[in-house]
C-alpha atoms as a PDB file:
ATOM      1  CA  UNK A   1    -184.095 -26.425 -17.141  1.00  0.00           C
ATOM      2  CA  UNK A   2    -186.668 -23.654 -18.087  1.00  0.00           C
ATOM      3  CA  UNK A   3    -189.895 -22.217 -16.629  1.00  0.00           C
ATOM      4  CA  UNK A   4    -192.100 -24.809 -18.438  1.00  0.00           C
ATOM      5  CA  UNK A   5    -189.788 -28.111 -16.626  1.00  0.00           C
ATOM      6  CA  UNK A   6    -190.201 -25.881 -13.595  1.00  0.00           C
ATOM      7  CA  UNK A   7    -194.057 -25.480 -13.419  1.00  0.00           C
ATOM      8  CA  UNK A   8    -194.278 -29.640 -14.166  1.00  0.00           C
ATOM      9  CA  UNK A   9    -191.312 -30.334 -12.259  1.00  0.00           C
ATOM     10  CA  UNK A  10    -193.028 -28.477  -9.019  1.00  0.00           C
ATOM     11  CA  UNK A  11    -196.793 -29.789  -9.545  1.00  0.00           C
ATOM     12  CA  UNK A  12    -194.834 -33.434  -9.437  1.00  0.00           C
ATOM     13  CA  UNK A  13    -193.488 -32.866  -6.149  1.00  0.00           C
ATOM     14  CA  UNK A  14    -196.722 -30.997  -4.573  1.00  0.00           C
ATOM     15  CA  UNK A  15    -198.311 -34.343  -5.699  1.00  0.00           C
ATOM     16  CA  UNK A  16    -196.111 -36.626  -4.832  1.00  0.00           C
ATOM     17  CA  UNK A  17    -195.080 -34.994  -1.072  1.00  0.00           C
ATOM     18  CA  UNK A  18    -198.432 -33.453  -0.339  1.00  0.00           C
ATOM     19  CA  UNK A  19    -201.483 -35.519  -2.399  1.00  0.00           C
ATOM     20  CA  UNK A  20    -202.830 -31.866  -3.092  1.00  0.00           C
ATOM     21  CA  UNK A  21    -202.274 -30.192  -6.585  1.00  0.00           C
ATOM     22  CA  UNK A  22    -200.047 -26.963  -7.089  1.00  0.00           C
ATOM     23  CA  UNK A  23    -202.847 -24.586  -9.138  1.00  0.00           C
ATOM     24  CA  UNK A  24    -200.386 -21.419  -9.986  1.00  0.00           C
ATOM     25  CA  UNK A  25    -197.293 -20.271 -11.481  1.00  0.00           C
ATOM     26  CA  UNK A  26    -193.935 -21.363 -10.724  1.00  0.00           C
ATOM     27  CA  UNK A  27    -190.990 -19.839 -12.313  1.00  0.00           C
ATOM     28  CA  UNK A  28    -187.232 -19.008 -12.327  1.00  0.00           C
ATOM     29  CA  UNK A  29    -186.570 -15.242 -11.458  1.00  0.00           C
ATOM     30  CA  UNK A  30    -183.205 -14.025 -12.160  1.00  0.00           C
ATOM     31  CA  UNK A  31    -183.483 -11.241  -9.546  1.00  0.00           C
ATOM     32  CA  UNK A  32    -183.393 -13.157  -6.491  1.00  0.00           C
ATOM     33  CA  UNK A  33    -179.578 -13.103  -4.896  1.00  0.00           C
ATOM     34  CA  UNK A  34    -179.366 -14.156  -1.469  1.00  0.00           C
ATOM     35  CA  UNK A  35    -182.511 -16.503  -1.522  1.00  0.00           C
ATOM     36  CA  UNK A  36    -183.320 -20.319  -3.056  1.00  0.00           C
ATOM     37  CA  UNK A  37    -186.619 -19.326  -3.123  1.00  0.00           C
ATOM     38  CA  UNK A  38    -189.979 -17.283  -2.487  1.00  0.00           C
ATOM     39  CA  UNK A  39    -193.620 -17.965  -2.079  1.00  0.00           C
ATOM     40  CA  UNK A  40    -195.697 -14.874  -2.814  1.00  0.00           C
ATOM     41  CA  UNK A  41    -198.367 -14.381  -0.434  1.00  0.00           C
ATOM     42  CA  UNK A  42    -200.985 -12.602  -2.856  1.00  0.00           C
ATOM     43  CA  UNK A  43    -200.332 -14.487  -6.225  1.00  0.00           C
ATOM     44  CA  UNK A  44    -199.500 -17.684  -4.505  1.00  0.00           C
ATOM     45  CA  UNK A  45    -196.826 -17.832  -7.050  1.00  0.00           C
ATOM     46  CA  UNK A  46    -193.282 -19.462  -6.403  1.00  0.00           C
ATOM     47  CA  UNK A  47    -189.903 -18.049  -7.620  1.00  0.00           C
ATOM     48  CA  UNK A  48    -186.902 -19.869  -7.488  1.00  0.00           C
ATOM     49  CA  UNK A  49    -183.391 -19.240  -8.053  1.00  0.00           C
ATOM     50  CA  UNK A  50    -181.648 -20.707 -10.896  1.00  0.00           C
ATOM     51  CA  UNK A  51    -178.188 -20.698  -9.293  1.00  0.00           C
ATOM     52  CA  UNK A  52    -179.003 -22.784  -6.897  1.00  0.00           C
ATOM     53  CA  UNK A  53    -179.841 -25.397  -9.483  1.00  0.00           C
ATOM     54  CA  UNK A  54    -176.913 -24.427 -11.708  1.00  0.00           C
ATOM     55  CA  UNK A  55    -173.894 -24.703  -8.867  1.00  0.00           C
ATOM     56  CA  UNK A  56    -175.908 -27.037  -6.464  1.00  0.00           C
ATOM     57  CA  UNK A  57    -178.117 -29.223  -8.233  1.00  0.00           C
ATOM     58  CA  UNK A  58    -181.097 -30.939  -9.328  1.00  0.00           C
ATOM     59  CA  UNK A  59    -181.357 -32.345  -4.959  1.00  0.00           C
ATOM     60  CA  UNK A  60    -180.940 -28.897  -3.552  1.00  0.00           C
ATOM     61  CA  UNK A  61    -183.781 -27.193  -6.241  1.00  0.00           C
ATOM     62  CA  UNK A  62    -186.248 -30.284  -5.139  1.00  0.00           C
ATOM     63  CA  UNK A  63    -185.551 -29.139  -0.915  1.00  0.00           C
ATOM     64  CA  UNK A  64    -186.195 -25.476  -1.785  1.00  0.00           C
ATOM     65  CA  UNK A  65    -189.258 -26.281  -3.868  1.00  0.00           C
ATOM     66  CA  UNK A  66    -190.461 -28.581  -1.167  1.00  0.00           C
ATOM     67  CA  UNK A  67    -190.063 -25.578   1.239  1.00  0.00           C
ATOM     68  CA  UNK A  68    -191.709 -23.349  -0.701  1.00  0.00           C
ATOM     69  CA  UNK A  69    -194.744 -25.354  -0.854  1.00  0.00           C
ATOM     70  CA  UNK A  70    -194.727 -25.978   2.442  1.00  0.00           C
ATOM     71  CA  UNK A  71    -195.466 -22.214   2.569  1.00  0.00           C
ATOM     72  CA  UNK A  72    -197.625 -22.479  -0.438  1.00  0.00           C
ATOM     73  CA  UNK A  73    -200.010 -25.410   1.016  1.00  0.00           C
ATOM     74  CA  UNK A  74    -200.264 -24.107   4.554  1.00  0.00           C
ATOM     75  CA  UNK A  75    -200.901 -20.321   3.789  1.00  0.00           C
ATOM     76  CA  UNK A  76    -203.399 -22.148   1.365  1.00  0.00           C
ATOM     77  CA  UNK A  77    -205.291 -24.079   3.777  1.00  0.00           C
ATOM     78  CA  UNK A  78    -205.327 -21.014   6.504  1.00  0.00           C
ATOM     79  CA  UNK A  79    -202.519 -22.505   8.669  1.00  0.00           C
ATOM     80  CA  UNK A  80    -199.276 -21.086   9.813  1.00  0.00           C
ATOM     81  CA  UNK A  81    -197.472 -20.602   6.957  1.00  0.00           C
ATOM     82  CA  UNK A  82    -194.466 -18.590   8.434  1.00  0.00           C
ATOM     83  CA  UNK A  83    -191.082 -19.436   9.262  1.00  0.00           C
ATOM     84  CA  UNK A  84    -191.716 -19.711  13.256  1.00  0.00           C
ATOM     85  CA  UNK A  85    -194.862 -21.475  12.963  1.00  0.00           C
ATOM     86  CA  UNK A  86    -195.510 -25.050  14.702  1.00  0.00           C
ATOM     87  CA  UNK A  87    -197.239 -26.156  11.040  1.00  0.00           C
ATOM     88  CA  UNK A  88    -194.597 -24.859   9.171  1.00  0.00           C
ATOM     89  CA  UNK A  89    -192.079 -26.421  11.181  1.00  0.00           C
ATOM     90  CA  UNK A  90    -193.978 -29.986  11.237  1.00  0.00           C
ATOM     91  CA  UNK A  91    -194.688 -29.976   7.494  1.00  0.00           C
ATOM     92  CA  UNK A  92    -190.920 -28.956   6.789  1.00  0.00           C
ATOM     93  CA  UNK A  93    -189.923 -32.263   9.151  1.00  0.00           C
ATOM     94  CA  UNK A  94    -192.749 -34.441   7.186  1.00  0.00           C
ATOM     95  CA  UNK A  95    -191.705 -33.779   3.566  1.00  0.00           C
ATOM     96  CA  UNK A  96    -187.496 -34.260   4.726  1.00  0.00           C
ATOM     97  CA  UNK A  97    -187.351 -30.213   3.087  1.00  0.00           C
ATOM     98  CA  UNK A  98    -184.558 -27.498   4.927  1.00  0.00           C
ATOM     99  CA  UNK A  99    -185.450 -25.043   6.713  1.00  0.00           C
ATOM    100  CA  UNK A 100    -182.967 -22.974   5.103  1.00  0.00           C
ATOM    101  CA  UNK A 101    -180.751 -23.383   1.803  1.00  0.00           C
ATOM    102  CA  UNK A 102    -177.496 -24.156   1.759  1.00  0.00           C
ATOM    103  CA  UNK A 103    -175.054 -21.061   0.738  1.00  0.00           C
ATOM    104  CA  UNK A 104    -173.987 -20.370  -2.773  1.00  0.00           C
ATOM    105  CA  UNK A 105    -170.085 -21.322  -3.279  1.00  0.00           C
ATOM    106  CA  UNK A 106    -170.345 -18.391  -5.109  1.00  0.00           C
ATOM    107  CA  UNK A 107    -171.141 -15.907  -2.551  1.00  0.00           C
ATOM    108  CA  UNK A 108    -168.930 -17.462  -0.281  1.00  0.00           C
ATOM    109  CA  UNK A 109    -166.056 -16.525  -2.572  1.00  0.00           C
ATOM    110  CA  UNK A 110    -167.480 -12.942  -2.661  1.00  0.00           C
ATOM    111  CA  UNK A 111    -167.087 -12.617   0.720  1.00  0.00           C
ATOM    112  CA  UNK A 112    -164.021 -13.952   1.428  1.00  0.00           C
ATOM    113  CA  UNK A 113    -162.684 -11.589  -0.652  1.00  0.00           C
ATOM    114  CA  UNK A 114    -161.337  -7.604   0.229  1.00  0.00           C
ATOM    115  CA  UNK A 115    -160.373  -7.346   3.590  1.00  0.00           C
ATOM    116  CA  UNK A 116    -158.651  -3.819   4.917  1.00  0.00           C
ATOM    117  CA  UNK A 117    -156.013  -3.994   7.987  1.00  0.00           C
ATOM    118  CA  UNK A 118    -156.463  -1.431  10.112  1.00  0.00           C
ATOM    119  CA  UNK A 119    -153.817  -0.381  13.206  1.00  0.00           C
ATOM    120  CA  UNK A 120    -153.451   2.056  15.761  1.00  0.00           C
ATOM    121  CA  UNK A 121    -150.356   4.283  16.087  1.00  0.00           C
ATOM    122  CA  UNK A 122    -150.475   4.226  19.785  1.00  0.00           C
ATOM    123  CA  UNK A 123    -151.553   1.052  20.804  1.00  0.00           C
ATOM    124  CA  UNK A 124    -150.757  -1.652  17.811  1.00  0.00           C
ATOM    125  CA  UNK A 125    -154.185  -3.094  18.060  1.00  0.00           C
ATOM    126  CA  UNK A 126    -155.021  -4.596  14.986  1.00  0.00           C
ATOM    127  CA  UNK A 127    -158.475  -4.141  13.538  1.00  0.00           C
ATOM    128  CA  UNK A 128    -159.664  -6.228  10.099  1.00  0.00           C
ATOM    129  CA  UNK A 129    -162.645  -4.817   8.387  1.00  0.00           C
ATOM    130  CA  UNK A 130    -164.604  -5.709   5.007  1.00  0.00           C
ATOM    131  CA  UNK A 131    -165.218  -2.364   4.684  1.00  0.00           C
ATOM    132  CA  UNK A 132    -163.205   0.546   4.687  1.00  0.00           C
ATOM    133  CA  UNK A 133    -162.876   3.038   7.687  1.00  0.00           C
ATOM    134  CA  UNK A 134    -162.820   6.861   7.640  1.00  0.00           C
ATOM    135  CA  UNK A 135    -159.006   7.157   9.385  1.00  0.00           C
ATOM    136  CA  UNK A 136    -160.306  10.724   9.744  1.00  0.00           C
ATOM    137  CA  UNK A 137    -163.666  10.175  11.003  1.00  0.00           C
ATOM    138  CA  UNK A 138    -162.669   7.074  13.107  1.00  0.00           C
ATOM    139  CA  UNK A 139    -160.226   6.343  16.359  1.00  0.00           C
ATOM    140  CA  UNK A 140    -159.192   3.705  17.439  1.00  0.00           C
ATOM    141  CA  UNK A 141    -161.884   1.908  20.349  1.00  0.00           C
ATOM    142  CA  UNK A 142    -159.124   1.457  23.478  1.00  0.00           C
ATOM    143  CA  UNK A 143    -156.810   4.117  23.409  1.00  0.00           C
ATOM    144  CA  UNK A 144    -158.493   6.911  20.881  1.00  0.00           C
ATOM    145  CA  UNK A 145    -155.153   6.530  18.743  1.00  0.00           C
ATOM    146  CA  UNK A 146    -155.495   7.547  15.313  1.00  0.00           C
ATOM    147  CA  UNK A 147    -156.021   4.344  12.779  1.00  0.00           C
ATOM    148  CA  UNK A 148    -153.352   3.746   9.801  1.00  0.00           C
ATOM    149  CA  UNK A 149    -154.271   1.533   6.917  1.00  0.00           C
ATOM    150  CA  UNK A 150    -152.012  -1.060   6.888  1.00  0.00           C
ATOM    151  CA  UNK A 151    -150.521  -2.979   4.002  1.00  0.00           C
ATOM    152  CA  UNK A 152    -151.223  -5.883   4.914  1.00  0.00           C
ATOM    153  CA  UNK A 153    -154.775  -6.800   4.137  1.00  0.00           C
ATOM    154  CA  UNK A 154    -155.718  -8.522   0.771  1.00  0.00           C
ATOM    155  CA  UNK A 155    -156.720  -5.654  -1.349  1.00  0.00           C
END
């Protein structure tokens, strides 16, 4: 799918789930990474994530479009547009679109991945961080023990 299916494929759904026309710009942006979608407040444009259409599908791209009009039409028409709003949350439940996207199986695999193992010389706790520590910098939080890097994590 490219920006041109996009733009027709979104003005089809504002039609068909709203009987009001979408007037501006939809379009794929590459940029986005932890979002399905966007509504820009001063263009009134809509971005959308390709990825979510690529590892997803075609029903998961139609609920994120539907949510982002949901922003588009009420921010449009003066209402509560936002997230915690009693319109937004209404319109969301009237159209059947999420309130939030599902999670890409690809970032899920990203963070499952490097995990450090942590322990304390003194007391044997056992800490498990996606991050590394500072062995230096940090102690351990029960007995002040210093921390040694174990083996063990998946590194």
């Amino acid at each position: 799918m490219n920006n041109v299916q996009l733009q027709k494929l979104v003005e089809e759904i504002s039609l068909q789930y709203f009987q009001k026309p979408f007037l501006h710009t939809a379009i794929f942006n590459p940029r986005l990474r932890t979002t399905g979608g966007r509504y820009l407040l001063n263009s009134h444009h809509i971005e959308i994530n390709k990825k979510y259409l690529d590892e997803l599908g075609e029903a998961e791209l139609i609920g994120i479009i539907k949510h982002e009009l949901c922003h588009y039409h009420l921010h449009i028409n003066g209402k509560g547009y936002q997230h915690r709003d009693q319109d937004f949350k209404l319109l969301l439940q009237r159209v059947d679109a999420p309130r939030y996207c599902s999670s890409l199986p690809s970032r899920k695999d990203a963070k499952s991945g490097k995990m450090y193992e942590y322990i304390c010389s003194q007391c044997g706790i056992v800490y498990r961080r996606r991050k590394k520590v500072d062995v230096k910098r940090y102690v351990c939080g029960k007995c002040k023990g210093k921390l040694v890097l174990s083996g063990k994590g998946n590194h």
